[in-house]
Protein backbone atom coordinates (compact mmCIF):
# COMPACT_ATOMS: atom_id res chain seq x y z
CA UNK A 1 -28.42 -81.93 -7.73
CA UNK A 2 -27.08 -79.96 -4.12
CA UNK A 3 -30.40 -77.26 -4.99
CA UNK A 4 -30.09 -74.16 -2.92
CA UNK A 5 -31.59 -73.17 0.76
CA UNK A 6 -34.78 -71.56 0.85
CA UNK A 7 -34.82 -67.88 2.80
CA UNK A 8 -35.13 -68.54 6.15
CA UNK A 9 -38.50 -67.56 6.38
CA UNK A 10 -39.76 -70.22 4.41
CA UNK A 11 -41.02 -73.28 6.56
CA UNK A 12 -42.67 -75.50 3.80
CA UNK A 13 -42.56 -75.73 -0.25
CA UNK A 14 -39.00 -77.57 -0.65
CA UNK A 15 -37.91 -78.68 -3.94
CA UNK A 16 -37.38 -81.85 -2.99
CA UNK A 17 -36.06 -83.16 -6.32
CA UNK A 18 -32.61 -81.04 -5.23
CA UNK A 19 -30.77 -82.47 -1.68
CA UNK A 20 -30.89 -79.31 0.05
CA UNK A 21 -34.62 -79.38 -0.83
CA UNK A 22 -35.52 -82.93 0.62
CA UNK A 23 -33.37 -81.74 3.96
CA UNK A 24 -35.32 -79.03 4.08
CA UNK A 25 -38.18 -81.17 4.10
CA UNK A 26 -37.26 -83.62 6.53
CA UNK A 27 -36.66 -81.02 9.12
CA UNK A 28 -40.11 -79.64 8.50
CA UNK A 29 -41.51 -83.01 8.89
CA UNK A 30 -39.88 -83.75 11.95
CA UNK A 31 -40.64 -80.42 13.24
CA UNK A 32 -44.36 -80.79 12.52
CA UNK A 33 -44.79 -83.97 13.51
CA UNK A 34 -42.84 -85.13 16.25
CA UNK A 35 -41.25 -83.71 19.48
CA UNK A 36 -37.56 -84.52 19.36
CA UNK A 37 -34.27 -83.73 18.44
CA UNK A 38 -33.24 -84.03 14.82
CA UNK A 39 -29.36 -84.72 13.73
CA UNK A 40 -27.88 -85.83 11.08
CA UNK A 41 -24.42 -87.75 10.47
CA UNK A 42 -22.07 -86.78 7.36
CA UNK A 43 -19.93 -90.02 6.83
CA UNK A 44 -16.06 -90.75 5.94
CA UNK A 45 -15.55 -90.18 1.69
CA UNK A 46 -12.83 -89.62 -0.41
CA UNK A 47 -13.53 -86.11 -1.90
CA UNK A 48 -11.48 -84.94 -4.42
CA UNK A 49 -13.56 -82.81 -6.07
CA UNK A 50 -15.01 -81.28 -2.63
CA UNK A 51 -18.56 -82.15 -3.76
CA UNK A 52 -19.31 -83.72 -0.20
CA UNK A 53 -17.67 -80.90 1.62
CA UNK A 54 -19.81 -78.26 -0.37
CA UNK A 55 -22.57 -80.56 0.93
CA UNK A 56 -21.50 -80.78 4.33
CA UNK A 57 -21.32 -76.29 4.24
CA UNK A 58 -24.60 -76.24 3.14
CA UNK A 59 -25.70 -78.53 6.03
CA UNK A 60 -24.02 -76.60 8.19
CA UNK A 61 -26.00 -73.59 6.93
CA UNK A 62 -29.48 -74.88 7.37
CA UNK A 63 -28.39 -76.36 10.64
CA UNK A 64 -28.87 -72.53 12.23
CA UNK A 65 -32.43 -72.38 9.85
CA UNK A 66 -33.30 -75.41 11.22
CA UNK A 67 -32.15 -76.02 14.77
CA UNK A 68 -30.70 -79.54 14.22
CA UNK A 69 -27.28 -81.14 15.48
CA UNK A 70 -24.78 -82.70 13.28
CA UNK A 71 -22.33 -85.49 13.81
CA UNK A 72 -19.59 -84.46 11.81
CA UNK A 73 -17.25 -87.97 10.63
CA UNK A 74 -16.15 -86.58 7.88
CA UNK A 75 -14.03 -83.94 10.10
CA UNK A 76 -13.59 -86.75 12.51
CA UNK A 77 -9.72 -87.32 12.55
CA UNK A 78 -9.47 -89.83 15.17
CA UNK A 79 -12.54 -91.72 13.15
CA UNK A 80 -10.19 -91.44 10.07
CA UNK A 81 -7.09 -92.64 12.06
CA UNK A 82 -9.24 -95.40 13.14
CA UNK A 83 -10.36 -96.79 10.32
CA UNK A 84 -6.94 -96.47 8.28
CA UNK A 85 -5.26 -98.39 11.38
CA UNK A 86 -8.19 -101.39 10.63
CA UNK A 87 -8.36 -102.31 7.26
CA UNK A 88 -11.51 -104.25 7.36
CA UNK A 89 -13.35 -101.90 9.04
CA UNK A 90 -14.41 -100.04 5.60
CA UNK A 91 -16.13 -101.80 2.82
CA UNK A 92 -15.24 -98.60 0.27
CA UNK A 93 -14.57 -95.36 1.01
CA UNK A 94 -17.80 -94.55 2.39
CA UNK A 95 -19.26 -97.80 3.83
CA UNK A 96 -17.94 -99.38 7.04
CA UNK A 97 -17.70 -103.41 7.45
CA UNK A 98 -19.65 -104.79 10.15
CA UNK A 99 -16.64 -104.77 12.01
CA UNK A 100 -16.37 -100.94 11.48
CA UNK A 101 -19.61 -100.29 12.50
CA UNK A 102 -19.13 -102.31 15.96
CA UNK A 103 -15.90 -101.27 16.64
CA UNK A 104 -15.39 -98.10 15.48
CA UNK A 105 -18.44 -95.99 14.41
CA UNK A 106 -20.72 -97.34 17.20
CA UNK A 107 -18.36 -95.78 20.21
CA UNK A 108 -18.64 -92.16 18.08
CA UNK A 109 -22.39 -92.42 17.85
CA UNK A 110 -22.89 -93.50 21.25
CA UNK A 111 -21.04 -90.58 22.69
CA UNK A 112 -22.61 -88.08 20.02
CA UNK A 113 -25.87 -89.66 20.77
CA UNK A 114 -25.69 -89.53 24.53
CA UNK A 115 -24.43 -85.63 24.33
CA UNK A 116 -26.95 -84.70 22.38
CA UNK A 117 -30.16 -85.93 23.95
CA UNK A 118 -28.47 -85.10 27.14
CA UNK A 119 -28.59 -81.40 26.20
């Protein structure tokens, strides 16, 4: 269940039996706890009924809430050109092959990575 985002003057008390919830209550973890930079990644998935994309909105969302980065592959079109030109670099529609990972996702996070802690 996607669960809705808490107003944005609420910093603990997540219903974390919803998604939005346990986000919500990662980024107060990480906030509380630790002394870095949070992101998260959305990943490559056939969406027909635009479940993930609703998903990826709502991140998007709690992303000014929460002060976190996002690396955005589902957007990615030169990650989706990528991975259609390799056939074996996907396991499904969502899952990348070792090869994927290597070859193609590890050059995105790499330069996501580096741009973000470099900010």
């Amino acid at each position: 269940m996607l669960g809705n985002i808490t107003p944005s003057d609420q910093w603990d008390n997540f219903d974390c039996s919803t998604t939005l919830g346990a986000i919500e209550e990662i980024c107060h973890y990480v906030r509380a706890h630790f002394d870095c930079p949070l992101t998260f990644y959305t990943c490559l998935q056939d969406d027909p009924a635009g479940q993930y994309a609703n998903l990826i909105a709502q991140l998007k969302k709690l992303q000014a809430k929460w002060d976190f980065t996002i690396i955005d592959l589902f957007h990615n079109q030169g990650l989706l050109a990528s991975t259609a030109a390799h056939p074996n670099a996907m396991f499904d529609d969502v899952h990348p092959t070792q090869e994927g990972y290597l070859k193609i996702w590890l050059p995105v996070f790499e330069r996501e990575l580096t741009a973000i802690l470099a900010s």
